[in-house]
N, C-alpha and C. Protein backbone atom coordinates (compact mmCIF):
# COMPACT_ATOMS: atom_id res chain seq x y z
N UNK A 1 -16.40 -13.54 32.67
CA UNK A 1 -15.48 -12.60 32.05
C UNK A 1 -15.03 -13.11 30.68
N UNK A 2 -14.66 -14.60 30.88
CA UNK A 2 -14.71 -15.20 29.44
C UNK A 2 -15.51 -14.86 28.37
N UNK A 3 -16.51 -14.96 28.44
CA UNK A 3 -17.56 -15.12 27.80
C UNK A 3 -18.10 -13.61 26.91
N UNK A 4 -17.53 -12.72 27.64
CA UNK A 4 -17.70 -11.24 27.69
C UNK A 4 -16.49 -10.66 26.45
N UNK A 5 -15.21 -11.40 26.47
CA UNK A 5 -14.39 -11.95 25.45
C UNK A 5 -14.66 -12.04 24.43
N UNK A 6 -15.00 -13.16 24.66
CA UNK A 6 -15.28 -14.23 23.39
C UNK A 6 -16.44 -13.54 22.35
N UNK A 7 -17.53 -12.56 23.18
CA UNK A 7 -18.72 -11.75 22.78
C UNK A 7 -18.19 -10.36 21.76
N UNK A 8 -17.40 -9.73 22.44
CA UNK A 8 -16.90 -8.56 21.67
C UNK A 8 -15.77 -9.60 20.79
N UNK A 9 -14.97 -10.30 20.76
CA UNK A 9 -14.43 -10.67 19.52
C UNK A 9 -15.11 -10.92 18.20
N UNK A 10 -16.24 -11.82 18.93
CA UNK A 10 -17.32 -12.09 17.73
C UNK A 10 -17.46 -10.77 16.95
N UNK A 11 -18.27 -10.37 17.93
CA UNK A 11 -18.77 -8.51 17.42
C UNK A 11 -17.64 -8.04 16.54
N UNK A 12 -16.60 -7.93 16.71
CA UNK A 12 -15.63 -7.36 16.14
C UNK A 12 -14.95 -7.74 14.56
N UNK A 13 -15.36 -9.33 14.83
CA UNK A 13 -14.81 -10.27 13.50
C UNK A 13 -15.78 -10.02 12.77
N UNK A 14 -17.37 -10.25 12.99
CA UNK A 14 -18.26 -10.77 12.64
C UNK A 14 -19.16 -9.51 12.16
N UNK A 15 -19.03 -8.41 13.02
CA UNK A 15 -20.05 -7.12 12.74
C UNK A 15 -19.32 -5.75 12.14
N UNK A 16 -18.35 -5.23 12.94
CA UNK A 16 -17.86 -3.78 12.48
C UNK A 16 -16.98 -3.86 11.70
N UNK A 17 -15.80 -5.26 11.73
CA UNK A 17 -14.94 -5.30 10.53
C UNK A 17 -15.56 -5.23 9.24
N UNK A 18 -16.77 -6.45 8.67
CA UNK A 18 -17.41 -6.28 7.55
C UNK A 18 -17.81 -5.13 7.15
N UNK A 19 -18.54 -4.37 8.34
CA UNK A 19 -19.11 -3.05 8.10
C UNK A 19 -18.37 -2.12 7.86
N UNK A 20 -17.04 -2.25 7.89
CA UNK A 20 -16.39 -1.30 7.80
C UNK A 20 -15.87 -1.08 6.49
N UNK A 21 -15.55 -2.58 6.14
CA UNK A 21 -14.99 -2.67 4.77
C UNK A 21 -16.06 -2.16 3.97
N UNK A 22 -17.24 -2.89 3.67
CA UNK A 22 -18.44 -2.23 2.61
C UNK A 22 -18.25 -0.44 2.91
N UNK A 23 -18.46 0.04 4.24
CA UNK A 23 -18.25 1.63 4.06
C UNK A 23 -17.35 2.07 3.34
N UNK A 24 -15.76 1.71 3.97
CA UNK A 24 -15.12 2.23 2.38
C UNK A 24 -15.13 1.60 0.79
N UNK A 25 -15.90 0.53 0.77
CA UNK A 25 -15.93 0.28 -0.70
C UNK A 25 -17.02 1.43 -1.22
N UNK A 26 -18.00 1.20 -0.26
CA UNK A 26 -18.59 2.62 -0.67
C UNK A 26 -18.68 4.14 -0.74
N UNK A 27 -17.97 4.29 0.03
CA UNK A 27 -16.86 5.52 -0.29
C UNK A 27 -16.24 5.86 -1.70
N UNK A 28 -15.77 4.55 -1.26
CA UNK A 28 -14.90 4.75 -3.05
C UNK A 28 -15.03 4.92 -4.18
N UNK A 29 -16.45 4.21 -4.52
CA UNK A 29 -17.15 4.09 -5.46
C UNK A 29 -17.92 5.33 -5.74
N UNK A 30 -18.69 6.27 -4.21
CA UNK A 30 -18.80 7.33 -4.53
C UNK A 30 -18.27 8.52 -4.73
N UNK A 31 -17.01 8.20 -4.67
CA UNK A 31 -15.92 9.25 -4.93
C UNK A 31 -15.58 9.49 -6.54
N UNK A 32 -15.38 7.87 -6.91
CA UNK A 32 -14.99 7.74 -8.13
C UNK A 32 -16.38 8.40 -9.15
N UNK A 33 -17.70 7.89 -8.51
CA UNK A 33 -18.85 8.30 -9.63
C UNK A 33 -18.90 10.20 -9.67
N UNK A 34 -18.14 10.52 -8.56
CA UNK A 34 -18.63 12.21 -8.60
C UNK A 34 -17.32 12.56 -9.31
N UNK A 35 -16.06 12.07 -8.78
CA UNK A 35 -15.25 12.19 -10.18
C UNK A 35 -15.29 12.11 -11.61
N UNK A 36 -16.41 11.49 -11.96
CA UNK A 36 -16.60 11.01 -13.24
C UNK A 36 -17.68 11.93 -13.89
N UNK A 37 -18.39 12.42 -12.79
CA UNK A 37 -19.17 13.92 -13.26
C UNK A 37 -18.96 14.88 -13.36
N UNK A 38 -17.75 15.19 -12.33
CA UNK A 38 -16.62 16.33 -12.75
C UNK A 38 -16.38 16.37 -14.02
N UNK A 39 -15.46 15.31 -14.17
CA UNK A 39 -14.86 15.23 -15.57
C UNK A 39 -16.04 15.39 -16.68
N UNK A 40 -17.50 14.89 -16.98
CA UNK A 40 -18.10 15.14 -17.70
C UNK A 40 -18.44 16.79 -17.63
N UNK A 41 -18.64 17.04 -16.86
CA UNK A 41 -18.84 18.88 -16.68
C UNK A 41 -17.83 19.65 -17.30
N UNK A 42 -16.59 18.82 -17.30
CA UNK A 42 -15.25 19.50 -18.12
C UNK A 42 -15.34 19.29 -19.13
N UNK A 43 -16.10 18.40 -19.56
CA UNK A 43 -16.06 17.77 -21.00
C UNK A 43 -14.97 16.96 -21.58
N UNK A 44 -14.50 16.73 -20.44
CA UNK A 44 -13.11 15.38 -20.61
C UNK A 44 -14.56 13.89 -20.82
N UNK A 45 -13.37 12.87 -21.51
CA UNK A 45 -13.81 11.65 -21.55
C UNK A 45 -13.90 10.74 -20.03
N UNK A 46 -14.81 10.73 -19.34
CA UNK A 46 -14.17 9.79 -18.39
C UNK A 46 -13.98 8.43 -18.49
N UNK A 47 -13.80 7.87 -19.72
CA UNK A 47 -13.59 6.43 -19.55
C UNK A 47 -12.00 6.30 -20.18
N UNK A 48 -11.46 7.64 -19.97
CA UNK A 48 -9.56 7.39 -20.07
C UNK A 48 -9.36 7.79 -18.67
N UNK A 49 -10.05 7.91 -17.30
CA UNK A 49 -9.55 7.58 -16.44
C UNK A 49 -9.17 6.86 -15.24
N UNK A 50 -7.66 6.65 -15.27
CA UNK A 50 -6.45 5.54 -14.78
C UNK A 50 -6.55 4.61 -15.76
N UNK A 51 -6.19 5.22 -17.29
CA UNK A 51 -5.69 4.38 -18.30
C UNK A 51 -4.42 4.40 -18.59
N UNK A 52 -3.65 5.64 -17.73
CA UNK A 52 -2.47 6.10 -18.03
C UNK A 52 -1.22 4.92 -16.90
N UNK A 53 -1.36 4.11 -16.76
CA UNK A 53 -0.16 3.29 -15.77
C UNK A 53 0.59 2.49 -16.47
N UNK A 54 2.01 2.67 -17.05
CA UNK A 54 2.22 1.93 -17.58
C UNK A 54 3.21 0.86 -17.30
N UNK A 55 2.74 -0.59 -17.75
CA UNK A 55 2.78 -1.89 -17.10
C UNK A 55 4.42 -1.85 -16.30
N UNK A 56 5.38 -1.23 -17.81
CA UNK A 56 6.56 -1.55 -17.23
C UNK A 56 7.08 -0.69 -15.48
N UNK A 57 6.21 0.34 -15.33
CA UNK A 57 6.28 1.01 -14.03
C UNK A 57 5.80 -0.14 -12.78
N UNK A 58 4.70 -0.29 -12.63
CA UNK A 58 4.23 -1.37 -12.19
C UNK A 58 4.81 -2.48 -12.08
N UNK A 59 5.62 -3.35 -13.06
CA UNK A 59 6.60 -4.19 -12.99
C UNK A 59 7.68 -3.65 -12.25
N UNK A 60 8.49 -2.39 -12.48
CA UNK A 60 9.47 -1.78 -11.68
C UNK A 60 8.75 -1.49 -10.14
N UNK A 61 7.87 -0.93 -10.01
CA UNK A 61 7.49 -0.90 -8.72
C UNK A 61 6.94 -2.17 -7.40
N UNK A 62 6.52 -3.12 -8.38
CA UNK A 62 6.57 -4.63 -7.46
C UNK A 62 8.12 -4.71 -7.07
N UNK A 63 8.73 -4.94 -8.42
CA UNK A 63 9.89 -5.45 -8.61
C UNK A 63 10.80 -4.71 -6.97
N UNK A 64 10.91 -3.56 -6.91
CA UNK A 64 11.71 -2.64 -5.88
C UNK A 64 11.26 -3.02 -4.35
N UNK A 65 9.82 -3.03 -4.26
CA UNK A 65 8.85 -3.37 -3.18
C UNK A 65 9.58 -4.72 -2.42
N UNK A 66 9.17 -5.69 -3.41
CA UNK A 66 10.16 -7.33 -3.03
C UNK A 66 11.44 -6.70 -2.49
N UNK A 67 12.05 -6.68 -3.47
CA UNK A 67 13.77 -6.22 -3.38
C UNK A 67 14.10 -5.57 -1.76
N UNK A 68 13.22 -4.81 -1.79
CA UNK A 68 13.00 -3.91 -0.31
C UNK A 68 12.68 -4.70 0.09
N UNK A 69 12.26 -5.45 0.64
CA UNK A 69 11.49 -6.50 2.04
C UNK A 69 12.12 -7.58 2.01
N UNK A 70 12.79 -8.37 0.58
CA UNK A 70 13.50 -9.34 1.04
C UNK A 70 15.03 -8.56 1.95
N UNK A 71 15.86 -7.28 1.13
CA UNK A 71 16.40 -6.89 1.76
C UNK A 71 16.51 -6.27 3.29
N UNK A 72 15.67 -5.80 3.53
CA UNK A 72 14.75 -5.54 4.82
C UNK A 72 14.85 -6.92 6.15
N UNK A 73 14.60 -8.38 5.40
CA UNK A 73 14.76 -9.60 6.51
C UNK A 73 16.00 -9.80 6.53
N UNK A 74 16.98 -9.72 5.14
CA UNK A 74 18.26 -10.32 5.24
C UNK A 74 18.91 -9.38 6.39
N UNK A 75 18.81 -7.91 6.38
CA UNK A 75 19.43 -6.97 7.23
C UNK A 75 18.69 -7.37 8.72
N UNK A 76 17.69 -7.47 8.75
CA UNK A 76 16.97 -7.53 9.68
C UNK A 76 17.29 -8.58 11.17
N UNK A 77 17.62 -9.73 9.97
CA UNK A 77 17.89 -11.32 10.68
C UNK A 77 19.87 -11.22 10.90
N UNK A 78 20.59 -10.22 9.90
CA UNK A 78 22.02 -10.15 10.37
C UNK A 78 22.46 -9.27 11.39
N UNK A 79 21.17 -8.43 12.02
CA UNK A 79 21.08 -7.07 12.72
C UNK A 79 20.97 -7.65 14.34
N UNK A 80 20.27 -8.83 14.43
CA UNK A 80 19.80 -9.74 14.97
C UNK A 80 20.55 -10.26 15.64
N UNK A 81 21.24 -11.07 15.01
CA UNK A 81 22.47 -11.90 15.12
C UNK A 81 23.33 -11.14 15.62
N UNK A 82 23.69 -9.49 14.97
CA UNK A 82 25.45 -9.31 15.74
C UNK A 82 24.87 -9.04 17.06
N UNK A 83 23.31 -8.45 17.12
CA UNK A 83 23.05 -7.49 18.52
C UNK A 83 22.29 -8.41 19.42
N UNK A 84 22.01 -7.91 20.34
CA UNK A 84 21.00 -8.80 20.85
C UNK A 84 19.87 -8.41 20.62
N UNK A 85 19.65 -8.27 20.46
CA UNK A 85 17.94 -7.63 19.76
C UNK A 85 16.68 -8.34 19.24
N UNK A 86 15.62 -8.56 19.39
CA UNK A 86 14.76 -9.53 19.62
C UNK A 86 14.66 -10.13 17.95
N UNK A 87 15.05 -11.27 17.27
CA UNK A 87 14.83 -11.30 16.30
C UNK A 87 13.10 -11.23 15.50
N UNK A 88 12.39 -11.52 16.61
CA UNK A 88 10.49 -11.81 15.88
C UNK A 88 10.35 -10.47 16.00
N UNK A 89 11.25 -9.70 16.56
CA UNK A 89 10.49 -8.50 16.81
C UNK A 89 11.50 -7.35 15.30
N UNK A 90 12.85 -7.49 15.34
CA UNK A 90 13.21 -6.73 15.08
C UNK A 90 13.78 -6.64 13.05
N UNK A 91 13.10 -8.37 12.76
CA UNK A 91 12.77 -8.56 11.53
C UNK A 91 11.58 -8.05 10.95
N UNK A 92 10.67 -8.08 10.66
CA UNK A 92 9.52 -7.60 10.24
C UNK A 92 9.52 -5.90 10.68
N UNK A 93 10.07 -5.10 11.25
CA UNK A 93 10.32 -3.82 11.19
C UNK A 93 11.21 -3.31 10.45
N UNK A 94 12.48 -4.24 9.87
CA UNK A 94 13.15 -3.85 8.88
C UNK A 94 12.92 -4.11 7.67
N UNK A 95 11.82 -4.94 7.79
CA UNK A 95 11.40 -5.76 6.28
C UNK A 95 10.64 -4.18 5.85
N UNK A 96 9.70 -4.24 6.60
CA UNK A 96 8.80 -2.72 6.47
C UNK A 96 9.36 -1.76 6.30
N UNK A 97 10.31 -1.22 6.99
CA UNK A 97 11.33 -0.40 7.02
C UNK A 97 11.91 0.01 5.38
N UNK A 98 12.78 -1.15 5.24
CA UNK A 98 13.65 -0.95 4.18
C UNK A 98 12.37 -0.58 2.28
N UNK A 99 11.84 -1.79 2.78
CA UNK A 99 10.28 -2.09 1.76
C UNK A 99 9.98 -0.49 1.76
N UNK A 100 9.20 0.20 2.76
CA UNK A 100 8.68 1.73 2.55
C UNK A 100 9.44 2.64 1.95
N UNK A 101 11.03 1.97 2.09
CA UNK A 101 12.53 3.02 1.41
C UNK A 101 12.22 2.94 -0.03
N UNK A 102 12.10 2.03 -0.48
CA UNK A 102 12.61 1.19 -1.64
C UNK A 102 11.48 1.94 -2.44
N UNK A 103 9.90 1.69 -2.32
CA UNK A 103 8.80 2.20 -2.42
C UNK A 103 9.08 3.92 -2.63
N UNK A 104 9.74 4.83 -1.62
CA UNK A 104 9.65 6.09 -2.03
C UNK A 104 11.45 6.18 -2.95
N UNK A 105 11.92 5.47 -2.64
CA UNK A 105 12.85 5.74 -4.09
C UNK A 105 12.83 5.65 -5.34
N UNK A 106 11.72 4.54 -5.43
CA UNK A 106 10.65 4.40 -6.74
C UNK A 106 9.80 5.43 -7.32
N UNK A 107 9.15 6.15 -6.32
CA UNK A 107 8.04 7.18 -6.43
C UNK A 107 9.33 8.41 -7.35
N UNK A 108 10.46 8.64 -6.34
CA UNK A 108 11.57 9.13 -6.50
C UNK A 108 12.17 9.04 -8.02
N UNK A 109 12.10 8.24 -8.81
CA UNK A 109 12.63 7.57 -9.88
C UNK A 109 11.50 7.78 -11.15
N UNK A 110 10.55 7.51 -10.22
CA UNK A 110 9.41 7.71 -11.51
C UNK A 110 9.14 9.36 -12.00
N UNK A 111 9.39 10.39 -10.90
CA UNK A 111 9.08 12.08 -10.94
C UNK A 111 9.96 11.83 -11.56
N UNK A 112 11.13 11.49 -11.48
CA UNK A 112 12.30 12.48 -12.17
C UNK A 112 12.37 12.01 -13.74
N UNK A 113 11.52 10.70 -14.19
CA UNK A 113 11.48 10.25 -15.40
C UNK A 113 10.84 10.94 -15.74
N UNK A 114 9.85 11.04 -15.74
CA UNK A 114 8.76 11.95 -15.79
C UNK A 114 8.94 13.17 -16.21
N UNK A 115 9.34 14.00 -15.44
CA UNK A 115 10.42 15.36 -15.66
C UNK A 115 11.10 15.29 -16.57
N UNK A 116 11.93 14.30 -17.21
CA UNK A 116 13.31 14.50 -18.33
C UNK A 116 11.49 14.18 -19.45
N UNK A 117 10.73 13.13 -19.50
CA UNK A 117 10.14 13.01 -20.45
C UNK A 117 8.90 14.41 -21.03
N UNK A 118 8.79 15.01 -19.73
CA UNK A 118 7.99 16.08 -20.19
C UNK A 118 8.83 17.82 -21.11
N UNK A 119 10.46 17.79 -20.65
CA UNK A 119 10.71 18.88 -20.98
C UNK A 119 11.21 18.65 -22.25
């Protein structure tokens, strides 16, 4: 029965994970090349696209991400403490938790810039 284990783990580490990853790299890649024929059929440039990100967003959006997840353990580990509540368990769900908040208040922050800069 061991052994039967130890066989599908292999399989699993060793065969369908890899395979899985190359499928979506290749996915991706063919997504992006038929995108890029679109855009030539439009007669857009495709080598301005995802030139548009700009750094300081990206800096704000790490920046919030952290902020969220360190906030996320501090709540997580004081949530812990008053309750009884499993701490291995009930840290890393608030880290995630708070982190996914933080992330769509960002998304949140960026539309509405966006909006004042377009009208």
């Amino acid at each position: 029965m061991e052994e039967r284990i130890d066989l599908l783990i292999s399989f699993f580490s060793y065969g369908i994970i890899p395979a899985a990853i190359v499928l979506i790299i290749h996915v991706r890649n063919r997504m992006k090349h038929k995108e890029k024929l679109a855009m030539i059929e439009k007669g857009l440039d495709p080598s301005t696209m995802g030139k548009e990100v700009n750094p300081l967003y990206q800096t704000l959006m790490w920046g919030t991400l952290l902020f969220g997840i360190g906030f996320g353990l501090l709540s997580g580990y004081l949530l812990s403490i008053v309750s009884n509540l499993d701490q291995n368990a009930i840290v890393p769900i608030m880290a995630i938790l708070i982190g996914g908040i933080s992330l769509i208040g960002f998304y949140i922050y960026k539309k509405h810039t966006e909006n004042k800069k377009s009208k």
